[in-house]
N, C-alpha and C. Protein backbone atom coordinates (compact mmCIF):
# COMPACT_ATOMS: atom_id res chain seq x y z
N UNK A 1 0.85 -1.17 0.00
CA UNK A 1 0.00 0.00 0.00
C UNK A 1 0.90 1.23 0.00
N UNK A 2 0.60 2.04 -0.77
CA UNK A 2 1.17 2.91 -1.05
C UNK A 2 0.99 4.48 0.14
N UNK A 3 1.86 5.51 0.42
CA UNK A 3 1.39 5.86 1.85
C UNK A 3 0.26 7.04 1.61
N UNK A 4 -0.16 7.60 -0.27
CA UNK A 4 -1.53 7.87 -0.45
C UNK A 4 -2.19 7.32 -0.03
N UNK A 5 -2.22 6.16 -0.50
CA UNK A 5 -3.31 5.13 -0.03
C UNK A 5 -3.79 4.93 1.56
N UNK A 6 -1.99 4.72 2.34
CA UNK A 6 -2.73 4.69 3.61
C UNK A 6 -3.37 5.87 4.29
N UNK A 7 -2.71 7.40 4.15
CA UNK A 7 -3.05 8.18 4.45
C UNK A 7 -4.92 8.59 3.81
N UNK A 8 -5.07 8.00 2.86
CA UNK A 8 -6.68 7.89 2.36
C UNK A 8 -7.23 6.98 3.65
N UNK A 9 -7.10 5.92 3.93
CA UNK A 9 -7.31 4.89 4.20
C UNK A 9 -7.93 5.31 6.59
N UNK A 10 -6.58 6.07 6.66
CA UNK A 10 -6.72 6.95 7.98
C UNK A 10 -7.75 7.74 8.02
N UNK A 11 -7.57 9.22 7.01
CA UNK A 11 -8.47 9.88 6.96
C UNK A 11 -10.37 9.32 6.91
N UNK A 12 -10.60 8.12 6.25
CA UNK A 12 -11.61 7.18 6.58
C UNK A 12 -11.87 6.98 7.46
N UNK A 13 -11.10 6.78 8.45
CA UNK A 13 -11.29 5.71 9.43
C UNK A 13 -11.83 7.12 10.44
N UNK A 14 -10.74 8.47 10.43
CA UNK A 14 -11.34 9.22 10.88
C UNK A 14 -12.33 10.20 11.14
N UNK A 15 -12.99 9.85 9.70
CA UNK A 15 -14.54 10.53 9.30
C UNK A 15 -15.25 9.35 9.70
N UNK A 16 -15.29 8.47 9.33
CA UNK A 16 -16.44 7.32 10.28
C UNK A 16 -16.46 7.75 11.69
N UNK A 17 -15.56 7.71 12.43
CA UNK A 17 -15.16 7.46 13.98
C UNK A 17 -15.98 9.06 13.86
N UNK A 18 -15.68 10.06 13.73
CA UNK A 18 -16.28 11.21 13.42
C UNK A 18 -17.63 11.81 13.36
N UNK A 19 -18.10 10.55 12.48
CA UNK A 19 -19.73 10.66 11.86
C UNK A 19 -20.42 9.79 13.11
N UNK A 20 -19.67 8.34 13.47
CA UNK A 20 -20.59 7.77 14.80
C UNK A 20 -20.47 8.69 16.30
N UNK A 21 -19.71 9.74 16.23
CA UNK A 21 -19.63 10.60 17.32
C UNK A 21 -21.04 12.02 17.36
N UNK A 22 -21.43 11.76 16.09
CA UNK A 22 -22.50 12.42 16.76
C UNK A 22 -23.77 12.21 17.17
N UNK A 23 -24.47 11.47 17.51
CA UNK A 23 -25.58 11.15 18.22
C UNK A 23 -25.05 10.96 19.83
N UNK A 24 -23.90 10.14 20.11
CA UNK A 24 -23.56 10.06 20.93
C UNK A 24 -23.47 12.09 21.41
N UNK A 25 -22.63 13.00 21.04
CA UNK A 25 -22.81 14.26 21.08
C UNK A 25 -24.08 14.67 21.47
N UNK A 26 -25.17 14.47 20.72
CA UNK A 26 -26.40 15.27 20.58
C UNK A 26 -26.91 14.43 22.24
N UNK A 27 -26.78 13.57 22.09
CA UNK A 27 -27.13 12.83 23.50
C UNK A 27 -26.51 13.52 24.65
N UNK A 28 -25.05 13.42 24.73
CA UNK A 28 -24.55 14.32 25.71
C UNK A 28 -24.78 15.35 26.12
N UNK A 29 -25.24 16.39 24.77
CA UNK A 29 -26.15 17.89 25.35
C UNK A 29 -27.28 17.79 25.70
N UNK A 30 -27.77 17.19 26.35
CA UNK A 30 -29.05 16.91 26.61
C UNK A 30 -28.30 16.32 28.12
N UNK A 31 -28.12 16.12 28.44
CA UNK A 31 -27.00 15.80 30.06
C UNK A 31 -27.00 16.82 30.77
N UNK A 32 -27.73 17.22 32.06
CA UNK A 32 -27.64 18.02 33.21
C UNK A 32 -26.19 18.48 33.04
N UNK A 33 -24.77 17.93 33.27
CA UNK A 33 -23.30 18.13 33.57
C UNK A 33 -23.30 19.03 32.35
N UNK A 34 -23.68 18.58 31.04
CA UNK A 34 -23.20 19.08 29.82
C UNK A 34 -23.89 21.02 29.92
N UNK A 35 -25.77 20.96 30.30
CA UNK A 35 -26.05 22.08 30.36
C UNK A 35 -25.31 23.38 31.62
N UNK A 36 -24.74 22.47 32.71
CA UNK A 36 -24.33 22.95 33.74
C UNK A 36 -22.71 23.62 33.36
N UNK A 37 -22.12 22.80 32.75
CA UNK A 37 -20.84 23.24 32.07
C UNK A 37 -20.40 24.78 31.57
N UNK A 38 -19.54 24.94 32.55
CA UNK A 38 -18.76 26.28 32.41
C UNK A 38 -17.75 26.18 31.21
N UNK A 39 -17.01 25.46 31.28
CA UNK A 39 -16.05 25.06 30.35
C UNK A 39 -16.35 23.75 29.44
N UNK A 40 -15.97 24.03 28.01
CA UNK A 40 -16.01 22.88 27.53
C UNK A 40 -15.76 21.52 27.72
N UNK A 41 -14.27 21.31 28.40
CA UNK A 41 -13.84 20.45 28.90
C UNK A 41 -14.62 19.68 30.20
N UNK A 42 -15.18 20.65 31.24
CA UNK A 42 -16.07 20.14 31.91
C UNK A 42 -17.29 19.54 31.44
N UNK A 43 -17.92 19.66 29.85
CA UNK A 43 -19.23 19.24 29.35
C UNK A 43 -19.09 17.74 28.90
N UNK A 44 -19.56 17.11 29.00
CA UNK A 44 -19.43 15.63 28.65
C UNK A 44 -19.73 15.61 27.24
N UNK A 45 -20.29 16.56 26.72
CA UNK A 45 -20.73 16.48 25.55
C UNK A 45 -18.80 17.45 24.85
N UNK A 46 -18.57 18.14 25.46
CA UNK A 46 -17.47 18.97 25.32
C UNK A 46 -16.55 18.02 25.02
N UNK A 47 -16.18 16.79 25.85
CA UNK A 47 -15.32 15.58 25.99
C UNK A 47 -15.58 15.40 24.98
N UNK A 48 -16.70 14.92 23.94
CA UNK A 48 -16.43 14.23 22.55
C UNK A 48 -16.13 15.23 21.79
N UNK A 49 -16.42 16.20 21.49
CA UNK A 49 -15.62 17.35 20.72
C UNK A 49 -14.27 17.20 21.33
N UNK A 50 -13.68 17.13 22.05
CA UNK A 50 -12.48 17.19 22.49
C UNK A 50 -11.45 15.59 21.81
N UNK A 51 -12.53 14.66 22.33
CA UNK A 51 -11.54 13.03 21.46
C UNK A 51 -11.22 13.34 19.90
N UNK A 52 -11.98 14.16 19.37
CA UNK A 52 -12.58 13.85 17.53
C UNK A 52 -10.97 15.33 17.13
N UNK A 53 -11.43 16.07 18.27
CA UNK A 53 -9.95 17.20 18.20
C UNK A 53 -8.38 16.55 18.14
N UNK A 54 -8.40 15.51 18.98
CA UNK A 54 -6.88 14.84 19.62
C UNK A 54 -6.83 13.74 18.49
N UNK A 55 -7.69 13.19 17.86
CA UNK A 55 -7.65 12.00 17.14
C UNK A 55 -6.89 12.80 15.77
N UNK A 56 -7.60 13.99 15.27
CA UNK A 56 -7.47 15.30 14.16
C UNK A 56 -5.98 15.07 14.25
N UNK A 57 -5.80 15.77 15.35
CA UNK A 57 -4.47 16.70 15.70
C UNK A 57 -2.87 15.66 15.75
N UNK A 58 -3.52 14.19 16.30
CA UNK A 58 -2.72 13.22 15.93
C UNK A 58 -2.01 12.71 14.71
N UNK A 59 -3.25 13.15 13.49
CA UNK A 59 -3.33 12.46 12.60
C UNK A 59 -3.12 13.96 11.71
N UNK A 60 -2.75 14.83 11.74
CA UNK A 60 -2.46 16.11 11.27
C UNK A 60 -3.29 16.76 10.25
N UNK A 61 -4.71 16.59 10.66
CA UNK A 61 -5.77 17.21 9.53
C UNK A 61 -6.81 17.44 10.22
N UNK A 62 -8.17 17.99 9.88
CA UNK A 62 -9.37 18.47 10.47
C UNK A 62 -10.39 18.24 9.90
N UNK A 63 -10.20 16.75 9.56
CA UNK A 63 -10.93 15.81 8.94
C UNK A 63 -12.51 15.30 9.62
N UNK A 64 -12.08 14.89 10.86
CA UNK A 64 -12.91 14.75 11.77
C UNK A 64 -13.53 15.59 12.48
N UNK A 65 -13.40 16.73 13.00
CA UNK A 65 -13.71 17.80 13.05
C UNK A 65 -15.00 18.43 12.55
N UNK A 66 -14.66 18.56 10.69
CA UNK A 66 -15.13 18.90 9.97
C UNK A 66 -16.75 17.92 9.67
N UNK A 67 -16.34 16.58 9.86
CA UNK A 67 -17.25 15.80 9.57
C UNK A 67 -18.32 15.52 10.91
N UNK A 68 -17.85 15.88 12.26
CA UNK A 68 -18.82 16.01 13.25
C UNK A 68 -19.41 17.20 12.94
N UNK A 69 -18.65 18.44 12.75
CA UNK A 69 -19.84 19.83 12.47
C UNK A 69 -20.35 19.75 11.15
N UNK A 70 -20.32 19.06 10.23
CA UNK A 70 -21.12 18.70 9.25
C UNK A 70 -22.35 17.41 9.90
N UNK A 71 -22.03 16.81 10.21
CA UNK A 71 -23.10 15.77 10.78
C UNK A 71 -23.94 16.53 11.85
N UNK A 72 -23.65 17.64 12.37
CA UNK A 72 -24.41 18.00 13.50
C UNK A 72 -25.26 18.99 12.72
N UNK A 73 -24.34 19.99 11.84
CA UNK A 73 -25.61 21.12 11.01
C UNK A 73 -26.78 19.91 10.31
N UNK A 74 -26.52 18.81 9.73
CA UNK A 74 -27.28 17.80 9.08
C UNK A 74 -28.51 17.75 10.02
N UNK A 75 -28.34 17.32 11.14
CA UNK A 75 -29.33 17.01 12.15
C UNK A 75 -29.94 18.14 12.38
N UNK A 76 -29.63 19.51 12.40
CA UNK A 76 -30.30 19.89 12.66
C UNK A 76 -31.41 20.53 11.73
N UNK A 77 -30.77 20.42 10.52
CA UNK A 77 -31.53 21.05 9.10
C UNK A 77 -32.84 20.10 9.53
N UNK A 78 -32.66 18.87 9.35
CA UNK A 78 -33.76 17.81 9.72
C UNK A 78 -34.63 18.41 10.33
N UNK A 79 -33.88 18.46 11.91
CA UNK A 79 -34.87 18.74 12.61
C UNK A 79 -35.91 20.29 12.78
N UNK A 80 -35.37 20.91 11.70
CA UNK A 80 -35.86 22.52 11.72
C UNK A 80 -36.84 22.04 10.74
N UNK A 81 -36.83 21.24 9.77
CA UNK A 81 -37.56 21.13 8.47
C UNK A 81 -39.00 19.98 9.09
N UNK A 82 -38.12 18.82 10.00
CA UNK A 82 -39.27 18.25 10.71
C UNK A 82 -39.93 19.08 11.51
N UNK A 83 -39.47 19.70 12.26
CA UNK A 83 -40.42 20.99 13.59
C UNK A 83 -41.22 21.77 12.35
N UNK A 84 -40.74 22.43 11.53
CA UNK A 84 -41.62 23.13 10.66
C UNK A 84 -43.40 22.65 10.31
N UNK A 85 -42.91 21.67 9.34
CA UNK A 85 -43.80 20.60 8.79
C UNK A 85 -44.85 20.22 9.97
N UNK A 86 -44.50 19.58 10.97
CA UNK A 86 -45.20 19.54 12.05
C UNK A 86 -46.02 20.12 12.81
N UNK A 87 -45.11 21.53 12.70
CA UNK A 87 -46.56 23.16 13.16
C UNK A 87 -47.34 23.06 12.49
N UNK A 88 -47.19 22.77 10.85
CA UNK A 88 -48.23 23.04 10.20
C UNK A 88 -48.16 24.08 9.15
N UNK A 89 -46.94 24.65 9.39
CA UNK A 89 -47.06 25.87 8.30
C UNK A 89 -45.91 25.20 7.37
N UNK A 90 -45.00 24.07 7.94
CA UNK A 90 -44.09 23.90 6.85
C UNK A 90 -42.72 25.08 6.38
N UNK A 91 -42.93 26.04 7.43
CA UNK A 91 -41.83 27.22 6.69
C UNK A 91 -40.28 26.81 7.72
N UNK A 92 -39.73 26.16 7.08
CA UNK A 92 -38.26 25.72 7.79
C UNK A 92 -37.83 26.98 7.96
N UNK A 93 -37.32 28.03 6.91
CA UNK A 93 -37.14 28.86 6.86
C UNK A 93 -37.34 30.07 7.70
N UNK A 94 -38.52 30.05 8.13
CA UNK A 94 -39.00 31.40 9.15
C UNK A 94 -38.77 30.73 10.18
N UNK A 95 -38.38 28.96 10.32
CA UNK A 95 -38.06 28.76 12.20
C UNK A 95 -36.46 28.88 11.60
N UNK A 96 -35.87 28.43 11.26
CA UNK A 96 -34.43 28.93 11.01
C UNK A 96 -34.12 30.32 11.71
N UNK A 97 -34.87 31.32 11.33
CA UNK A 97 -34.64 33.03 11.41
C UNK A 97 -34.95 33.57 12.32
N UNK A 98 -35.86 32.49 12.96
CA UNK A 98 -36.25 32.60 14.48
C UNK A 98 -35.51 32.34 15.39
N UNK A 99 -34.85 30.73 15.44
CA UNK A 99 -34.05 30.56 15.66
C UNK A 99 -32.62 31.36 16.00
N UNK A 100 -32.59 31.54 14.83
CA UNK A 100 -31.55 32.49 14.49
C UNK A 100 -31.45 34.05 15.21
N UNK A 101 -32.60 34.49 15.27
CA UNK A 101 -33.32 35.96 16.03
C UNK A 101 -32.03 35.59 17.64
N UNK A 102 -32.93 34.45 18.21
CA UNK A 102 -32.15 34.00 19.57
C UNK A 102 -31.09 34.07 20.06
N UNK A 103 -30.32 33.90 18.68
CA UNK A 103 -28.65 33.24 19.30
C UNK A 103 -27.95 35.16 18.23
N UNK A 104 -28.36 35.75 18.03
CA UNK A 104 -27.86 37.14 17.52
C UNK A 104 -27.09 37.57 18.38
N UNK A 105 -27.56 38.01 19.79
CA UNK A 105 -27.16 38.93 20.89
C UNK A 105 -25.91 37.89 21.49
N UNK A 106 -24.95 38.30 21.81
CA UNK A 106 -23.84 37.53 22.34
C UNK A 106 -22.78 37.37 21.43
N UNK A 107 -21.63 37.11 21.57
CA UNK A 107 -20.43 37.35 20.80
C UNK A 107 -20.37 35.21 20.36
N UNK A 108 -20.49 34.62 21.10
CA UNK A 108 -20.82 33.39 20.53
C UNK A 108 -21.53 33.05 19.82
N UNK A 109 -23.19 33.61 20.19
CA UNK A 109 -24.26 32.92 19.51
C UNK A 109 -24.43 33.61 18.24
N UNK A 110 -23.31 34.54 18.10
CA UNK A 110 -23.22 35.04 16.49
C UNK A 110 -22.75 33.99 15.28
N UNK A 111 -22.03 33.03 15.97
CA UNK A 111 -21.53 32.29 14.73
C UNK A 111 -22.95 30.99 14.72
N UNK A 112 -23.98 30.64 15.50
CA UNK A 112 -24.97 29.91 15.80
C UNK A 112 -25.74 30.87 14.42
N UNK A 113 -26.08 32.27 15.01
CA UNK A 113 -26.70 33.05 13.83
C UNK A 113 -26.81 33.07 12.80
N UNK A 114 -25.24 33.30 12.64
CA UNK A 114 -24.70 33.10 10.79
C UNK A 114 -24.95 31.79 9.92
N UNK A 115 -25.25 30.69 10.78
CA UNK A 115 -24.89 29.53 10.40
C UNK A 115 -26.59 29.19 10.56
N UNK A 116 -27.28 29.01 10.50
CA UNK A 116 -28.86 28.78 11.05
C UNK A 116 -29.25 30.01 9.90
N UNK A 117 -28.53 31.50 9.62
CA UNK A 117 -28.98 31.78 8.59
C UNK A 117 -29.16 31.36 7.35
N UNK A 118 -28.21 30.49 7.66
CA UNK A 118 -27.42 29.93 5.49
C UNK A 118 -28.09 28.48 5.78
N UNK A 119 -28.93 27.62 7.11
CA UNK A 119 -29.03 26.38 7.37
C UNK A 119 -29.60 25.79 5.51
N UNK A 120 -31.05 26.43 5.17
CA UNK A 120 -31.67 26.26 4.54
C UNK A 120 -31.03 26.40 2.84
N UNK A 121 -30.41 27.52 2.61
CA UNK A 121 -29.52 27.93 1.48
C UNK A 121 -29.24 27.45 0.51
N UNK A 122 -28.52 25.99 0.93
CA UNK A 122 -27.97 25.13 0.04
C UNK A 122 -26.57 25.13 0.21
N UNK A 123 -26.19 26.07 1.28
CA UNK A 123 -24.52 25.47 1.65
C UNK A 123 -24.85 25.21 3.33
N UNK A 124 -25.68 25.02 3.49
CA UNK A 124 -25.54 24.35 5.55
C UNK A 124 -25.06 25.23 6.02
N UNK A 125 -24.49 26.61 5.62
CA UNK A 125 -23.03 27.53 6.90
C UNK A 125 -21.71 26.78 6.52
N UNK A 126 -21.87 26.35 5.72
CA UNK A 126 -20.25 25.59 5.41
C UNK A 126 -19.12 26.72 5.73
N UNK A 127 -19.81 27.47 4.72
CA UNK A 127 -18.93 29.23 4.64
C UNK A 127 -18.49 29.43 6.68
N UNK A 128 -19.55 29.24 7.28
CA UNK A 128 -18.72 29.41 8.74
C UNK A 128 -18.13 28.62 9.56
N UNK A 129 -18.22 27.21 9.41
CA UNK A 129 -17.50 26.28 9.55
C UNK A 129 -16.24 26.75 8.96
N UNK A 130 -16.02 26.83 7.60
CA UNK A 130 -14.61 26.67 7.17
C UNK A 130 -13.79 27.93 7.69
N UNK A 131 -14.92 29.24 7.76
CA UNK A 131 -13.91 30.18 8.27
C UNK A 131 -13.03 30.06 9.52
N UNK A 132 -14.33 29.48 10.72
CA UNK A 132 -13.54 29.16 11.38
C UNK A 132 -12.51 27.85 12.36
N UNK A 133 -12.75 27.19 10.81
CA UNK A 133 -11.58 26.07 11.12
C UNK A 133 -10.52 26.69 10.34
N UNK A 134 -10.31 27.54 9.79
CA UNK A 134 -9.00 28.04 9.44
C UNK A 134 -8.75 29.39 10.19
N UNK A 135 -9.60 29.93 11.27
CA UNK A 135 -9.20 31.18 11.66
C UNK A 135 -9.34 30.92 13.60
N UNK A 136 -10.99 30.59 14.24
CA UNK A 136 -10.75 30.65 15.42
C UNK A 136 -11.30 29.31 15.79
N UNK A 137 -10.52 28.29 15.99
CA UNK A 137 -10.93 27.39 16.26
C UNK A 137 -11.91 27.01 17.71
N UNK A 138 -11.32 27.58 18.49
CA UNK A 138 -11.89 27.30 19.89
C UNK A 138 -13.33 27.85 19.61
N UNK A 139 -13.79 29.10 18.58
CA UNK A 139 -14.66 29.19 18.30
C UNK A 139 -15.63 28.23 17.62
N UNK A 140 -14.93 27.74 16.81
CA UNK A 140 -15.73 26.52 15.87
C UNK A 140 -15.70 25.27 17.25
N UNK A 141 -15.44 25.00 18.08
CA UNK A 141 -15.75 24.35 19.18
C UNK A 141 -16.80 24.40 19.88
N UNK A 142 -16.66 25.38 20.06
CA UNK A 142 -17.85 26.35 21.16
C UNK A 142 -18.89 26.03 20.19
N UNK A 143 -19.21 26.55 18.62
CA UNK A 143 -20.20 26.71 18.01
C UNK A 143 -20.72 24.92 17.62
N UNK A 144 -19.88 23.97 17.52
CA UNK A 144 -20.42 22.57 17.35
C UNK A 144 -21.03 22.24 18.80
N UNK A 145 -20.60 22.71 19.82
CA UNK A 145 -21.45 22.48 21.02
C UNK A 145 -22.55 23.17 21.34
N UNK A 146 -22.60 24.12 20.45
CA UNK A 146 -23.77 25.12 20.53
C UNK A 146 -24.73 24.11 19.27
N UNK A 147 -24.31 24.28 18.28
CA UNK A 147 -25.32 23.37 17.73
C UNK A 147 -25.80 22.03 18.15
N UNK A 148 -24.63 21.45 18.66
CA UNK A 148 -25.24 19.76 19.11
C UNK A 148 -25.98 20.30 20.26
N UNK A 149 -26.16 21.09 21.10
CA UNK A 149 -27.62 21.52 21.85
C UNK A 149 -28.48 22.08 21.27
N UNK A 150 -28.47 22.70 20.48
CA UNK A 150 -29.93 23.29 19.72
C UNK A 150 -30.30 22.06 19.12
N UNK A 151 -29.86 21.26 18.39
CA UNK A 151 -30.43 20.02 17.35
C UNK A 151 -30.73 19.04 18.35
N UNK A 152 -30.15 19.24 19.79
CA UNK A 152 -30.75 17.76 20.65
C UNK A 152 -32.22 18.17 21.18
N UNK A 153 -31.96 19.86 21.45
CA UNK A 153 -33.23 20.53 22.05
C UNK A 153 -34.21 20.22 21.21
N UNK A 154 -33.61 20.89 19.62
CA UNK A 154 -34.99 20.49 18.49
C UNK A 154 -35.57 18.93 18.61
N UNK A 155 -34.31 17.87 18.68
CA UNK A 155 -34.98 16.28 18.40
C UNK A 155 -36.30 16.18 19.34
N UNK A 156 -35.75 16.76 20.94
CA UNK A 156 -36.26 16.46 22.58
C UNK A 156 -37.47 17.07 21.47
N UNK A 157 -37.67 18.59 21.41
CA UNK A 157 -38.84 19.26 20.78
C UNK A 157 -40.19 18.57 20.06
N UNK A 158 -39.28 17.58 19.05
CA UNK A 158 -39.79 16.96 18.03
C UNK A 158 -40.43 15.73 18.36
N UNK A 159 -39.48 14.73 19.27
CA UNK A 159 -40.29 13.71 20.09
C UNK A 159 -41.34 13.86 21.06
N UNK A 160 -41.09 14.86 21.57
CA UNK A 160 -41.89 15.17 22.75
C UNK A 160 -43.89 15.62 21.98
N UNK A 161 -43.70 16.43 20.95
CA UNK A 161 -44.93 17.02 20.05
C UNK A 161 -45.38 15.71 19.42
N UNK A 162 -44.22 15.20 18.95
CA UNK A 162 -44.48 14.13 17.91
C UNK A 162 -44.85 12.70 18.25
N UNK A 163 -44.86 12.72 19.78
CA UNK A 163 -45.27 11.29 20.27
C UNK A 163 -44.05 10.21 19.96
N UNK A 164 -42.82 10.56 19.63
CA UNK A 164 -42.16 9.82 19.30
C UNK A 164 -40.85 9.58 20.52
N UNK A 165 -40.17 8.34 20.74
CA UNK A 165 -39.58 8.14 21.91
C UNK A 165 -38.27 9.12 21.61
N UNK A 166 -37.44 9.11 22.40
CA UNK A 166 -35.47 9.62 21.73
C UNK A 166 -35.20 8.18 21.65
N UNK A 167 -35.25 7.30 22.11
CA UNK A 167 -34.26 6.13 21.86
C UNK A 167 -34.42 5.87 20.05
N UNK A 168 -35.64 6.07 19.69
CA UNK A 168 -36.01 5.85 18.48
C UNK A 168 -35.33 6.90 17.41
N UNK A 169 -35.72 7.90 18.03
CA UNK A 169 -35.55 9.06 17.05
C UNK A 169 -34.24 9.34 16.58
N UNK A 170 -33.13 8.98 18.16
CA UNK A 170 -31.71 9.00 17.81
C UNK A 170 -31.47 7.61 16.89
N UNK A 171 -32.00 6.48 16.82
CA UNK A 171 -32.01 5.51 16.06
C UNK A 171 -31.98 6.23 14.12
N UNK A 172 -33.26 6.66 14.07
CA UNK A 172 -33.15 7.48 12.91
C UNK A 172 -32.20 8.23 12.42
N UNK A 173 -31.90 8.67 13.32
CA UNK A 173 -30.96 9.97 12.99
C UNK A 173 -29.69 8.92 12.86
N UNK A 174 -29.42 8.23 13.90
CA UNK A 174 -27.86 7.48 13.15
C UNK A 174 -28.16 6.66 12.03
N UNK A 175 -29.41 6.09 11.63
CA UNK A 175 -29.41 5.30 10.56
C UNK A 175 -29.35 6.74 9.16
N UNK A 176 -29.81 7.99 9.39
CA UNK A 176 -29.77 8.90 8.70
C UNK A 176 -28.48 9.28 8.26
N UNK A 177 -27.54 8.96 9.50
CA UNK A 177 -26.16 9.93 9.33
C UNK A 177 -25.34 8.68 8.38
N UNK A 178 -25.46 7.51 8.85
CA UNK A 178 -24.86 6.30 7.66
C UNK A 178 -25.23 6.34 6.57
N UNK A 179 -26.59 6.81 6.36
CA UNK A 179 -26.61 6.56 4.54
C UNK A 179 -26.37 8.13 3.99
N UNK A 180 -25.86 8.67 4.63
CA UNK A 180 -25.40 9.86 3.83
C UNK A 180 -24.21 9.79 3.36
N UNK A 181 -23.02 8.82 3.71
CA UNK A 181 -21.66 8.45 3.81
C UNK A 181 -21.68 7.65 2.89
């Protein structure tokens, strides 16, 4: 094997390991410790953003990274487009902006903003993901833990209206996040 090959072969292994880290995530924000959390590192949900960081940083790319805050905006597009549909009016869009209204005020929940603006678009916020995996990372941290709580809040939201259990719903959602891969 050639060391393209293996280095292909890693980077795999680290977008899978990546992609099964988020339900486990979305689960964790939903954890008393995780909402109580001052620091990331103290959030249990913070801890798996933190393994998917050291696994990255081992392996000298932001591979994994990239593919948990892509799997987490995923979930939540879902779940803005399922909550929509469900009210009844169907406008993903105006709960996006609503959404979005929320997280404006604060120097964090600006990059939540920006990114919940473009959810619907046709680029997910990619544009703020990438900015800031090449500019403030600890920010793009903060903001995947900010999303994996809004998208666990939306699922809780969605089961709870929808009569539907979480054991199930997170079932969906990981059978969702595999066939996108």
């Amino acid at each position: 094997m050639t060391a393209s090959h293996r280095r292909r072969a890693e980077l795999e292994v680290i977008e899978s390991k990546a992609a099964d880290q988020v339900v486990p995530l979305l689960q964790a924000s939903l954890e008393p410790a995780s909402q109580r959390a001052v620091f990331i590192r103290d959030s249990p949900a913070g801890l798996i953003i933190h393994g998917v960081v050291l696994r990255d940083a081992e392996a000298e790319t932001s591979q994994g990274t990239v593919y948990l805050a892509s799997g987490v905006v995923m979930v939540l597009e879902w779940m803005v487009r399922a909550l929509a549909s469900q009210n009844g009016d169907g406008d993903a869009r105006a709960l996006a902006r609503s959404l979005a209204r929320t997280y404006r005020d604060g120097e964090q929940g600006r990059h939540v903003a920006d990114l919940l603006d473009h959810l619907l678009d046709g680029t997910n916020g990619t544009d703020v993901i990438a900015s800031l995996l090449t500019g403030d990372q600890e920010s793009l941290f903060t903001l995947i833990l900010q999303l994996a709580d809004l998208a666990a809040t939306q699922a809780k939201v969605l089961a709870l209206t929808g009569g539907t259990d979480m054991d199930g719903l997170w079932e969906q959602i990981g059978e969702g996040l595999r066939g996108r891969r």
